[in-house]
C-alpha atoms as a PDB file:
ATOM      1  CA  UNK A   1      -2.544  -7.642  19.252  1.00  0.00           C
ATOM      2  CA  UNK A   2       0.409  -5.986  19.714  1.00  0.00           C
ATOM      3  CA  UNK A   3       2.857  -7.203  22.729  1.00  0.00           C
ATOM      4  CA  UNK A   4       3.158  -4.592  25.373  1.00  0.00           C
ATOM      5  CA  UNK A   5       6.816  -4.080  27.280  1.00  0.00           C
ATOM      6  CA  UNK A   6       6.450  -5.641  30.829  1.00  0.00           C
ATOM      7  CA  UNK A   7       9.095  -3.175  32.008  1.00  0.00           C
ATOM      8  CA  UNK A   8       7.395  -0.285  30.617  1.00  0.00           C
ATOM      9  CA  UNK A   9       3.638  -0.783  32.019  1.00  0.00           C
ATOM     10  CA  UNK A  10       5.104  -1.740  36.039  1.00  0.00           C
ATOM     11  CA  UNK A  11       7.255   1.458  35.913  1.00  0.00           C
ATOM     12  CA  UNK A  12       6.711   3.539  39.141  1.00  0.00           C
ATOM     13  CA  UNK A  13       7.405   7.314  39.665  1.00  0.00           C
ATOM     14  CA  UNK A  14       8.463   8.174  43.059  1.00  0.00           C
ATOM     15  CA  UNK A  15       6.426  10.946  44.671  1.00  0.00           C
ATOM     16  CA  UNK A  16       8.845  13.902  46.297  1.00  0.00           C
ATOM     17  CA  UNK A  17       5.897  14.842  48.650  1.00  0.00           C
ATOM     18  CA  UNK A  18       5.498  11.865  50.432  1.00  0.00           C
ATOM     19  CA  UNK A  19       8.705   9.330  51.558  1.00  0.00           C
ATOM     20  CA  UNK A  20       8.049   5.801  50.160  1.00  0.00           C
ATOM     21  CA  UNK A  21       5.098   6.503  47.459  1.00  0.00           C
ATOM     22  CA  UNK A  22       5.285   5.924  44.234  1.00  0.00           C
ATOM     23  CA  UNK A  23       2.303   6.128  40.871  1.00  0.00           C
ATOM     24  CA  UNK A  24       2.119   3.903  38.524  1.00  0.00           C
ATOM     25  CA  UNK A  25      -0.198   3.700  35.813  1.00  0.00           C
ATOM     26  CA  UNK A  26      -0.999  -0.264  34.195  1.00  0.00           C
ATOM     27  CA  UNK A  27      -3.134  -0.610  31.259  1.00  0.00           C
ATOM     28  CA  UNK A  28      -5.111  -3.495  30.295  1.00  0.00           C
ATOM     29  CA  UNK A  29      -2.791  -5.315  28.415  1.00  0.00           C
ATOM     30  CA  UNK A  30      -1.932  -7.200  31.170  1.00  0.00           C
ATOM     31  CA  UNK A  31      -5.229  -8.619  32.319  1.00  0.00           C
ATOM     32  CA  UNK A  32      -7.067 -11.491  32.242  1.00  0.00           C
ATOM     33  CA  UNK A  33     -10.247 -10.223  33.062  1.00  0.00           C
ATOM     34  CA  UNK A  34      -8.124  -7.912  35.299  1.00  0.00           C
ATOM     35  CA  UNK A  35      -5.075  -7.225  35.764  1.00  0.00           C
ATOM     36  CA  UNK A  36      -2.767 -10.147  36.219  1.00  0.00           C
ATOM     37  CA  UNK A  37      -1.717 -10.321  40.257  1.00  0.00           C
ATOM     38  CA  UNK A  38       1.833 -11.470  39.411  1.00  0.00           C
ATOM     39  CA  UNK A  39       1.683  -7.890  37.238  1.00  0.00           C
ATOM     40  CA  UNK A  40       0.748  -6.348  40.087  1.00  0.00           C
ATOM     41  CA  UNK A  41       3.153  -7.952  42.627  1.00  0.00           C
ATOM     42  CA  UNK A  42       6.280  -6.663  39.753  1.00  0.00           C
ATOM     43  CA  UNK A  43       4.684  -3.459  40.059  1.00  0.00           C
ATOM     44  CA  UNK A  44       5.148  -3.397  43.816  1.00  0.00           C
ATOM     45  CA  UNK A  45       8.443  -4.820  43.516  1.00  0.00           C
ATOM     46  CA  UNK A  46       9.237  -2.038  41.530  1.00  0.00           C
ATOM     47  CA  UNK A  47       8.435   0.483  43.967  1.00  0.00           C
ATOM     48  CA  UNK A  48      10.698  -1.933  46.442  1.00  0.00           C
ATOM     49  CA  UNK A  49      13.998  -1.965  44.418  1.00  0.00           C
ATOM     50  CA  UNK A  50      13.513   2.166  43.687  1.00  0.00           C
ATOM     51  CA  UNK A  51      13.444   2.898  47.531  1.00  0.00           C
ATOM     52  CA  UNK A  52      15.999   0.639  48.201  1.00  0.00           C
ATOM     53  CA  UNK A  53      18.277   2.150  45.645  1.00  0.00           C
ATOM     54  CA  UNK A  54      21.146  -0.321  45.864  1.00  0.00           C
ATOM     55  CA  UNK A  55      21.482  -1.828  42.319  1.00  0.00           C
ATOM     56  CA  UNK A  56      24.014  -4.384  44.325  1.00  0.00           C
ATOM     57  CA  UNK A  57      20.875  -6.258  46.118  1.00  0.00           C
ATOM     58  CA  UNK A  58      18.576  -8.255  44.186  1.00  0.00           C
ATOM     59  CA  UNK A  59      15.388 -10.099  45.193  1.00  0.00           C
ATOM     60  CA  UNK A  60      15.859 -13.249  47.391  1.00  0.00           C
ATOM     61  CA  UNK A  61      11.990 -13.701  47.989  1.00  0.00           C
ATOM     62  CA  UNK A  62       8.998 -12.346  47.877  1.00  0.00           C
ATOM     63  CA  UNK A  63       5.111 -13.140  49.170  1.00  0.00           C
ATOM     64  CA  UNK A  64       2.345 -10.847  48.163  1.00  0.00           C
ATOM     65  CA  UNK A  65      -1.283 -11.322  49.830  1.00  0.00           C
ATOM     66  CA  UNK A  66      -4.388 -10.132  47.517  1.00  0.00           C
ATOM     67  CA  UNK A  67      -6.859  -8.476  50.123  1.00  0.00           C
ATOM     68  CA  UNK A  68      -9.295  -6.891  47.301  1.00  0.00           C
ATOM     69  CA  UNK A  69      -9.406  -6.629  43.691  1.00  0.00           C
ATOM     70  CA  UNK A  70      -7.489  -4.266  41.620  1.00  0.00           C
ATOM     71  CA  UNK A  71      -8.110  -3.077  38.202  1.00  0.00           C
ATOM     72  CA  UNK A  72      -6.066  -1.281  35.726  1.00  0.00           C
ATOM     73  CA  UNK A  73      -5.559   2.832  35.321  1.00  0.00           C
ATOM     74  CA  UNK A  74      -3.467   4.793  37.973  1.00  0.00           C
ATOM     75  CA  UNK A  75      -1.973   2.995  41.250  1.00  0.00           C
ATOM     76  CA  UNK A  76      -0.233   4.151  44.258  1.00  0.00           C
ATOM     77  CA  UNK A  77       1.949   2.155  45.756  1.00  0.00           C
ATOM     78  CA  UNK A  78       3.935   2.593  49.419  1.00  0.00           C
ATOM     79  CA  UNK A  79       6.878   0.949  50.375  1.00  0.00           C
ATOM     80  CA  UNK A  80       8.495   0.998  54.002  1.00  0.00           C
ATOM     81  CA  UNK A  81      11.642  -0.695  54.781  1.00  0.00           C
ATOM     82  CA  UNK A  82      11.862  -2.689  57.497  1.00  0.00           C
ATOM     83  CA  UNK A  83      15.719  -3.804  58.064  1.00  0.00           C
ATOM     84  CA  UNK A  84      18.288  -2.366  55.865  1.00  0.00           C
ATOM     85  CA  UNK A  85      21.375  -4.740  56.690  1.00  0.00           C
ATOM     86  CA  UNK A  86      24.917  -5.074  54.599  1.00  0.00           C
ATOM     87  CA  UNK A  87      23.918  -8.637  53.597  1.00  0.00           C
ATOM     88  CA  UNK A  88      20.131  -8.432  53.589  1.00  0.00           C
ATOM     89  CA  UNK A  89      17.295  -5.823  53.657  1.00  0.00           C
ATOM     90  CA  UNK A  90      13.622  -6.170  54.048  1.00  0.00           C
ATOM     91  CA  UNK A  91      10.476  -4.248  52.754  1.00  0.00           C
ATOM     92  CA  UNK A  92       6.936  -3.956  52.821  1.00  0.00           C
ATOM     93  CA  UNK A  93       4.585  -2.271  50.058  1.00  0.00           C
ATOM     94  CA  UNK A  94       0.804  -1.595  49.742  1.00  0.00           C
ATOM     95  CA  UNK A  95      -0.269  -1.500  46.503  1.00  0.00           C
ATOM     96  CA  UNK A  96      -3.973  -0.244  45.889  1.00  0.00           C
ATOM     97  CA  UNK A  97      -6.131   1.782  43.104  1.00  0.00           C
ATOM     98  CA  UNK A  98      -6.227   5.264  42.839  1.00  0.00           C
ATOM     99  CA  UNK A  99      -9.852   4.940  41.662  1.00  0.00           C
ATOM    100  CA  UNK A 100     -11.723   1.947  43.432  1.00  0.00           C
ATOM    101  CA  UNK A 101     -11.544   1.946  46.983  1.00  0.00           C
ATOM    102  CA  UNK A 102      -9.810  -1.145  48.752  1.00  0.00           C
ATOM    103  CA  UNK A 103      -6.858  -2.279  50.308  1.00  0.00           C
ATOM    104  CA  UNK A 104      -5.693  -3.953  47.104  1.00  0.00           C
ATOM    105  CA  UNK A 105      -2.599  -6.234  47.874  1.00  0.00           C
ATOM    106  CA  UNK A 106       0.106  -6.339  50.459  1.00  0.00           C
ATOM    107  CA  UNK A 107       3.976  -7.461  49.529  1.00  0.00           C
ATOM    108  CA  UNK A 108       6.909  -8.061  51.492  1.00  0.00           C
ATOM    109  CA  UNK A 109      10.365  -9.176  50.454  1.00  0.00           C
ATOM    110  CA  UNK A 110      13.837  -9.712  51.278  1.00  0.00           C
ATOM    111  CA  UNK A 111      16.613  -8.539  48.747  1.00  0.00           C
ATOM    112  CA  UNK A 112      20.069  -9.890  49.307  1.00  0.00           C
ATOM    113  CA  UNK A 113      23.982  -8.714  48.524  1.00  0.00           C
ATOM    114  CA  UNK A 114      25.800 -12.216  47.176  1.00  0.00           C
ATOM    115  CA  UNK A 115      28.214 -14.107  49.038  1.00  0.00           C
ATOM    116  CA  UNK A 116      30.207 -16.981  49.382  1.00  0.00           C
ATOM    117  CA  UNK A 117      28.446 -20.073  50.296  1.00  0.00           C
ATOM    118  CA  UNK A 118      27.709 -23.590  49.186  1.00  0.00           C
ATOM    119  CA  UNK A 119      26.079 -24.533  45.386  1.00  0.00           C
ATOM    120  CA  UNK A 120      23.880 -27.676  45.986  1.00  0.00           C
ATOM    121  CA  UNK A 121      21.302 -28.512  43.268  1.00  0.00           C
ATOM    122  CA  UNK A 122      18.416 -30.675  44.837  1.00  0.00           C
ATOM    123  CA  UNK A 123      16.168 -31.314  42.435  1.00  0.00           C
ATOM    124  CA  UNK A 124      16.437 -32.165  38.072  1.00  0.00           C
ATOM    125  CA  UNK A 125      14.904 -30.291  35.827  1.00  0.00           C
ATOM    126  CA  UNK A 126      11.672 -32.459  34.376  1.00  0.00           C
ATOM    127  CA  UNK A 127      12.028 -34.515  30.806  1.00  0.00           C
ATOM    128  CA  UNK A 128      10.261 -31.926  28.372  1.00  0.00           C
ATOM    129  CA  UNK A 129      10.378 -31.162  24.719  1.00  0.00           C
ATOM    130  CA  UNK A 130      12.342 -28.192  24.625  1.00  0.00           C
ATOM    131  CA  UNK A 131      11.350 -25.006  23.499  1.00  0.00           C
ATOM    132  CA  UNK A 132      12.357 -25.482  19.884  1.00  0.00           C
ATOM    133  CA  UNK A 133      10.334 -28.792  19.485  1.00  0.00           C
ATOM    134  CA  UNK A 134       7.351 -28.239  21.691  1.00  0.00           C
ATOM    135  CA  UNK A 135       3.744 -27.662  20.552  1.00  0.00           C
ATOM    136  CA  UNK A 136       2.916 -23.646  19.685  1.00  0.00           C
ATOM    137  CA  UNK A 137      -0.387 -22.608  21.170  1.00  0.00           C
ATOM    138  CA  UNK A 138      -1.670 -21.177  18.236  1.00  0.00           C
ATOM    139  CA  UNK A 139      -4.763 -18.635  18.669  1.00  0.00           C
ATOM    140  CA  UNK A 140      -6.496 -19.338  15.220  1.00  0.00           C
ATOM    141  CA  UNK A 141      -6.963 -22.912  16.038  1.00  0.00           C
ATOM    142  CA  UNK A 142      -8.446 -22.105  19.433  1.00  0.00           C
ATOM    143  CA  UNK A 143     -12.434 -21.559  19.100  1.00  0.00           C
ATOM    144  CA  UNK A 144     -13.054 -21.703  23.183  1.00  0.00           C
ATOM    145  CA  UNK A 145     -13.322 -18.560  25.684  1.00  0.00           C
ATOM    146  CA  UNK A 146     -10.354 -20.268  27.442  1.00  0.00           C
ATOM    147  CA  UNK A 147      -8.469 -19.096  24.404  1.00  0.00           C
ATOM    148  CA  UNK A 148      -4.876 -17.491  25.809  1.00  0.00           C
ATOM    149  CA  UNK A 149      -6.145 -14.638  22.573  1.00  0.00           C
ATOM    150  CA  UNK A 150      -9.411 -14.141  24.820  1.00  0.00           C
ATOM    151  CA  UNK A 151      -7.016 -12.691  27.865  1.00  0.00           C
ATOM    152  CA  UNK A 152      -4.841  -9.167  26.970  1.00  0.00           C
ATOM    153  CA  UNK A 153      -1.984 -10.976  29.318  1.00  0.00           C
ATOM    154  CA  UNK A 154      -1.354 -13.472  26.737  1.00  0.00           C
ATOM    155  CA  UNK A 155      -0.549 -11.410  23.619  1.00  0.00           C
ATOM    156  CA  UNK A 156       2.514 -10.601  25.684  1.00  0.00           C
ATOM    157  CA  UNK A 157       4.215 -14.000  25.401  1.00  0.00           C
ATOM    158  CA  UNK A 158       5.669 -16.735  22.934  1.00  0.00           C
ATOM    159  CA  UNK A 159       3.976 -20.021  24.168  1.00  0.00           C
ATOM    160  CA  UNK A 160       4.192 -23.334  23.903  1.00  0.00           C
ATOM    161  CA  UNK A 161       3.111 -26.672  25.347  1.00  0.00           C
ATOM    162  CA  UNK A 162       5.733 -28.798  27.422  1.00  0.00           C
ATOM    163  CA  UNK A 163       3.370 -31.070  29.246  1.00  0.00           C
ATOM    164  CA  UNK A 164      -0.335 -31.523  29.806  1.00  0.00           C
ATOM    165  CA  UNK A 165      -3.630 -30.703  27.282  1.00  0.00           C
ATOM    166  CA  UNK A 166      -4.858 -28.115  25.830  1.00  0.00           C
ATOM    167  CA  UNK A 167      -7.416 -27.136  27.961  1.00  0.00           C
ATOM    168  CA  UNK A 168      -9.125 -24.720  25.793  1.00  0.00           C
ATOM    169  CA  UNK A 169     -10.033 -27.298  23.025  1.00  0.00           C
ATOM    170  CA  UNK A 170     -13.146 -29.377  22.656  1.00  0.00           C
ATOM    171  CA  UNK A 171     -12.431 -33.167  23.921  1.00  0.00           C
ATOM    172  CA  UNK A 172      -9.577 -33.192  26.669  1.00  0.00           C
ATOM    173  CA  UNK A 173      -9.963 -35.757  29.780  1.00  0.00           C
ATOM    174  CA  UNK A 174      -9.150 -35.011  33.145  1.00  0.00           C
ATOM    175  CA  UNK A 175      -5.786 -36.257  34.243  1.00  0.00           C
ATOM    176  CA  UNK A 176      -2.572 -36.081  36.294  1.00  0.00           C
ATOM    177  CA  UNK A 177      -2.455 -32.211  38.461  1.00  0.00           C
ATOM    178  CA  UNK A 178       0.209 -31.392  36.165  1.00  0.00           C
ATOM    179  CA  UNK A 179       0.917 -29.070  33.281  1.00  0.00           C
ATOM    180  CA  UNK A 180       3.775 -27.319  32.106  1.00  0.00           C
ATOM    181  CA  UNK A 181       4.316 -24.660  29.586  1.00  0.00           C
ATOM    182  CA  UNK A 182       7.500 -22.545  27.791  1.00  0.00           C
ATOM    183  CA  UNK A 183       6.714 -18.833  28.029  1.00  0.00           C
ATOM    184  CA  UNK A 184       8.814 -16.494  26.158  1.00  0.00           C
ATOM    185  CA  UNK A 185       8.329 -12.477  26.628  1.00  0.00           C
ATOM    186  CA  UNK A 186       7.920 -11.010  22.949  1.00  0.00           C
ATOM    187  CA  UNK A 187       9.466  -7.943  24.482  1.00  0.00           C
ATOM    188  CA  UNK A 188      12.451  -9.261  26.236  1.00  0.00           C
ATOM    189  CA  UNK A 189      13.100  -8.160  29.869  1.00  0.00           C
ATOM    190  CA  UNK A 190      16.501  -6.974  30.784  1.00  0.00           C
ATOM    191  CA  UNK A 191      18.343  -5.908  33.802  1.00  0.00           C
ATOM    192  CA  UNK A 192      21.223  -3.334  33.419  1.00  0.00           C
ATOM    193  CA  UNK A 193      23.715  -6.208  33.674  1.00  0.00           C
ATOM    194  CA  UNK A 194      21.810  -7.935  30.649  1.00  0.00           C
ATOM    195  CA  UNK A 195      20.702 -10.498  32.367  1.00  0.00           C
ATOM    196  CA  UNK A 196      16.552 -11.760  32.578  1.00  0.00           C
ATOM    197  CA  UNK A 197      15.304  -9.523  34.969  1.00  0.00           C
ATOM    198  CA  UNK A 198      13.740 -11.198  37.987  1.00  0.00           C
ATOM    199  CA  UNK A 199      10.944  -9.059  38.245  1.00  0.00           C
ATOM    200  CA  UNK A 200       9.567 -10.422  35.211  1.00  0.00           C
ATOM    201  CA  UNK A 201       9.232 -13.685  36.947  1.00  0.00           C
ATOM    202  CA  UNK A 202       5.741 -13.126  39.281  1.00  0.00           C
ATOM    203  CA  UNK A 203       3.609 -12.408  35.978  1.00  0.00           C
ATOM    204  CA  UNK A 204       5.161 -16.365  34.877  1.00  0.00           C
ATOM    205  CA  UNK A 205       4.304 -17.549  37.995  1.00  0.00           C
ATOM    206  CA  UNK A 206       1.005 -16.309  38.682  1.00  0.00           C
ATOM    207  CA  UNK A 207      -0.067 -19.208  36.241  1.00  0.00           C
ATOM    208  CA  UNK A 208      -1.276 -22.063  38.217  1.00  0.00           C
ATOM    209  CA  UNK A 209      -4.649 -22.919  37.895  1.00  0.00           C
ATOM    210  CA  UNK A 210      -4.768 -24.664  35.326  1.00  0.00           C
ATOM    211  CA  UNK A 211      -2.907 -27.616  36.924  1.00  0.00           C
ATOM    212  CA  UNK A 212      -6.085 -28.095  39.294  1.00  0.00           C
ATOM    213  CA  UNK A 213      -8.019 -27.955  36.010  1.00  0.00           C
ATOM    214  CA  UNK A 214      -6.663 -30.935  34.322  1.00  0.00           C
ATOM    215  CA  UNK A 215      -6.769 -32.947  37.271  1.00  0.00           C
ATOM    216  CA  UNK A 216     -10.513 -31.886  37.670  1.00  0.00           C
ATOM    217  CA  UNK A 217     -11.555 -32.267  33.828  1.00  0.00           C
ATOM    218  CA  UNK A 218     -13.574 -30.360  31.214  1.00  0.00           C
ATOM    219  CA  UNK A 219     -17.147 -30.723  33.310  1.00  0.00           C
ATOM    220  CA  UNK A 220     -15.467 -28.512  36.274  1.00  0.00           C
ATOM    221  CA  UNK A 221     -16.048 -24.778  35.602  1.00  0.00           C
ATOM    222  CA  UNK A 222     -13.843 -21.955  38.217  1.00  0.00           C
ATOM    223  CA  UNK A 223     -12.938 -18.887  38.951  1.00  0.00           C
ATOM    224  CA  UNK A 224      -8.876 -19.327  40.807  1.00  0.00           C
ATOM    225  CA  UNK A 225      -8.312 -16.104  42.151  1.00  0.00           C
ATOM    226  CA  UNK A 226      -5.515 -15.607  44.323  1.00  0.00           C
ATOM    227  CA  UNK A 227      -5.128 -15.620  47.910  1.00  0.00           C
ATOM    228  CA  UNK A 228      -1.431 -15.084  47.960  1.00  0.00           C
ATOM    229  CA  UNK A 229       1.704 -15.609  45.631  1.00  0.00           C
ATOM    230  CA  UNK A 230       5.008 -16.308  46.689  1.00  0.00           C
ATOM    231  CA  UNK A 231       8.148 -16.477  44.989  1.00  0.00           C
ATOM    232  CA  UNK A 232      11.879 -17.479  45.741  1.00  0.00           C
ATOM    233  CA  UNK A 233      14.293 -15.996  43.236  1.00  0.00           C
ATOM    234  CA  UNK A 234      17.553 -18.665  42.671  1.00  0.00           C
ATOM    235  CA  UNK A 235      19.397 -18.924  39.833  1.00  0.00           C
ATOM    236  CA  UNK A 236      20.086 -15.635  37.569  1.00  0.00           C
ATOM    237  CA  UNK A 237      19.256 -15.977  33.881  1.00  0.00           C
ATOM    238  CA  UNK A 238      20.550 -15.020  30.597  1.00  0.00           C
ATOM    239  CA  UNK A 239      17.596 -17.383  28.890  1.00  0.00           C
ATOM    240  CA  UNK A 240      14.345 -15.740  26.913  1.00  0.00           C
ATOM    241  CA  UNK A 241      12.554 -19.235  27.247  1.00  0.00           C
ATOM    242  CA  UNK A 242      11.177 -20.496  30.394  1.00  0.00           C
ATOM    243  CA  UNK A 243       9.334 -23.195  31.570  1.00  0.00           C
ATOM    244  CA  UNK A 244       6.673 -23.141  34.008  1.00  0.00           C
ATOM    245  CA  UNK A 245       6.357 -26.506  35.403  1.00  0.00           C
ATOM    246  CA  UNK A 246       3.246 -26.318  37.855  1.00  0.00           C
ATOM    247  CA  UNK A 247       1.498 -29.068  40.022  1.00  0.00           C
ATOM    248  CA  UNK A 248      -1.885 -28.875  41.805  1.00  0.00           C
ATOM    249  CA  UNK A 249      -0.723 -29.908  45.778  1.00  0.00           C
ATOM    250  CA  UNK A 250      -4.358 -29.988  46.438  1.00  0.00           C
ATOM    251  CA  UNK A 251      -7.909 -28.595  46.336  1.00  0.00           C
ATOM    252  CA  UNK A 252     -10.583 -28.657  49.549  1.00  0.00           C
ATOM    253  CA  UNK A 253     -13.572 -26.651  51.403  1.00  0.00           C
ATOM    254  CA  UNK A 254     -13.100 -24.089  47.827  1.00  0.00           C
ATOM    255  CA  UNK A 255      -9.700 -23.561  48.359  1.00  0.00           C
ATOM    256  CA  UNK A 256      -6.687 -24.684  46.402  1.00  0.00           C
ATOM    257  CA  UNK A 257      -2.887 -24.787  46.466  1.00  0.00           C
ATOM    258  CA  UNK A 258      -0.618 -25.223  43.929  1.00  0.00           C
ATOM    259  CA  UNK A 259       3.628 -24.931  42.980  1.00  0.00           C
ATOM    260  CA  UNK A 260       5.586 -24.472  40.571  1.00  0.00           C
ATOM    261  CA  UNK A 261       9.278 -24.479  39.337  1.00  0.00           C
ATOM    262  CA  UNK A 262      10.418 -22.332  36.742  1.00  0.00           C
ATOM    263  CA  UNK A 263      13.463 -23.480  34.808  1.00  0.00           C
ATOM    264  CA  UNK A 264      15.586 -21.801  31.652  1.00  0.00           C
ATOM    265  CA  UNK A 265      16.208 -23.365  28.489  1.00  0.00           C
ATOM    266  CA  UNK A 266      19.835 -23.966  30.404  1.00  0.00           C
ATOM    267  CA  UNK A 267      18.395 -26.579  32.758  1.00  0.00           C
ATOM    268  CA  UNK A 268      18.744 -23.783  35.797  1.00  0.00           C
ATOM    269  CA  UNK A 269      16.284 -23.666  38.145  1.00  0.00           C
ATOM    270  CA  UNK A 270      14.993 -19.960  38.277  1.00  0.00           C
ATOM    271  CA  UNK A 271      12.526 -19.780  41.051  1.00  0.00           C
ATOM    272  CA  UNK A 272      10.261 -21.818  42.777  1.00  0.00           C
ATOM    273  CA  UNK A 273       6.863 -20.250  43.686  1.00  0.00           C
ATOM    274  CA  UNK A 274       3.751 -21.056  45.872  1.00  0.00           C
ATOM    275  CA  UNK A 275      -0.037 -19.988  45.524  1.00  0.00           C
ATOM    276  CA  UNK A 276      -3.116 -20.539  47.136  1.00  0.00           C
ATOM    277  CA  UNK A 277      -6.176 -20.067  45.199  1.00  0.00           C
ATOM    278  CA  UNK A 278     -10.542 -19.334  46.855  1.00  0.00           C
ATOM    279  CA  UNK A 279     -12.214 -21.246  43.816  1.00  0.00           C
ATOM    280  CA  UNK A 280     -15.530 -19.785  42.348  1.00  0.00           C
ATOM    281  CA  UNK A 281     -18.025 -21.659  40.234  1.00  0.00           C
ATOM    282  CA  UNK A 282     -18.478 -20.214  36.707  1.00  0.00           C
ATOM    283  CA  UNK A 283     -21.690 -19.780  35.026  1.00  0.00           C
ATOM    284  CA  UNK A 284     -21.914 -21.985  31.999  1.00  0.00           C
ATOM    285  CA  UNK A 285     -23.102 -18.976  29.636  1.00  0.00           C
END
């Protein structure tokens, strides 16, 4: 399967009628089942940084809430902004189907102007093969309908293993609430000053579940859809790998929560994100 261009399929189209909406139109080649929510929340995002129009701000953080499901074909999308300041400005967006009714998914964000401040670096970057010697997930070897080739949102990346199992393959054990993978876009996502673009980050993120899986083992069959997503933007990028380093906080009453850090092939931490997760049984056919 051909690899589809991230910044491509979240492109929005302001509409001159009304102030704040914007169209966008997202095929299924990001979708698991259905579209990807960290797809969606770019998409949104999109919308955010086109009314804001001020190429000088970029995204500081953003949380998205999933109210009702979305699927692919034409969206609309409305963004208000809440504060427009010199240093910082906030927005909101809705983001819902043209087609299915529903209130779809709600994000708000803050985008920031740069200035001088401290650089502290709290945390170390985990002890992981790097990208050149870790394990290739390789779809012809993978025979299970947890096969990354089963999901459209997968044909979109360069993947390896860092830490963990491979969940998909007959005979893992349950262990640690810990995986970790490399992700590379095969179409590689640029801002205008060449750098990664952060907006390419949520669809990385939104990538947690199977943390909670491993720690749960083969016999446990879900459903993890999302609740909500957040994401902190930090360090800017000039990297194509990056490693999504998620841990399973924990699961209770059929909900779970989970984190992750996303690093560079540099060592920089890129964001840190947050997700909480209703868990659904699957049927075993």
């Amino acid at each position: 399967m051909q690899a589809s261009d991230l910044a491509v399929a979240t492109a929005v189209h302001k509409l001159e009628r009304a102030p704040g909406w914007y169209v966008a139109d997202l095929s299924d080649d990001w979708s698991y089942i259905t579209p990807s929510g960290g797809v969606l929340m770019t998409v949104a995002m999109r919308a955010m940084s086109a009314e804001l129009g001020d190429p000088s701000m970029h995204p500081l953080s953003a949380n998205t809430h999933f109210c009702s499901p979305v699927p692919s074909g034409p969206l609309e999308i409305r963004v208000e902004v809440l504060r427009r300041g010199h240093a910082a400005t906030q927005l909101r967006a809705a983001l819902s189907s043209s087609r299915q009714p529903g209130p779809g998914l709600e994000v708000s964000a803050t985008y920031v102007r740069e200035r001088q401040g401290p650089e502290v670096h709290g945390i170390d970057m985990p002890d992981v093969p790097p990208p050149d010697e870790a394990e290739d997930i390789d779809d012809r070897s993978i025979a299970s309908d947890e096969r990354p080739s089963g999901r459209p949102f997968f044909a979109n990346y360069d993947i390896k293993l860092a830490h963990g199992v491979h969940l998909w393959r007959p005979g893992w054990q349950a262990g640690e609430a810990h995986m970790a993978y490399w992700y590379r876009y095969r179409v590689p996502q640029r801002s205008a000053d060449g750098l990664f673009d952060p907006l390419a980050i949520p669809p990385i993120a939104d990538t947690m579940p199977g943390a909670l899986a491993r720690k749960l083992g083969p016999q446990a069959r879900f459903y993890a859809p999302s609740l909500d997503l957040t994401v902190h933007f930090l360090d800017p990028s000039d990297a194509e790998w990056f490693l999504v380093d998620v841990r399973a906080l924990q699961a209770r009453a059929g909900y779970a929560s989970a984190s992750a850090h996303i690093w560079d092939d540099k060592k920089r931490l890129v964001a840190n994100t947050t997700q909480t997760m209703m868990l659904r049984a699957r049927p075993k056919e």
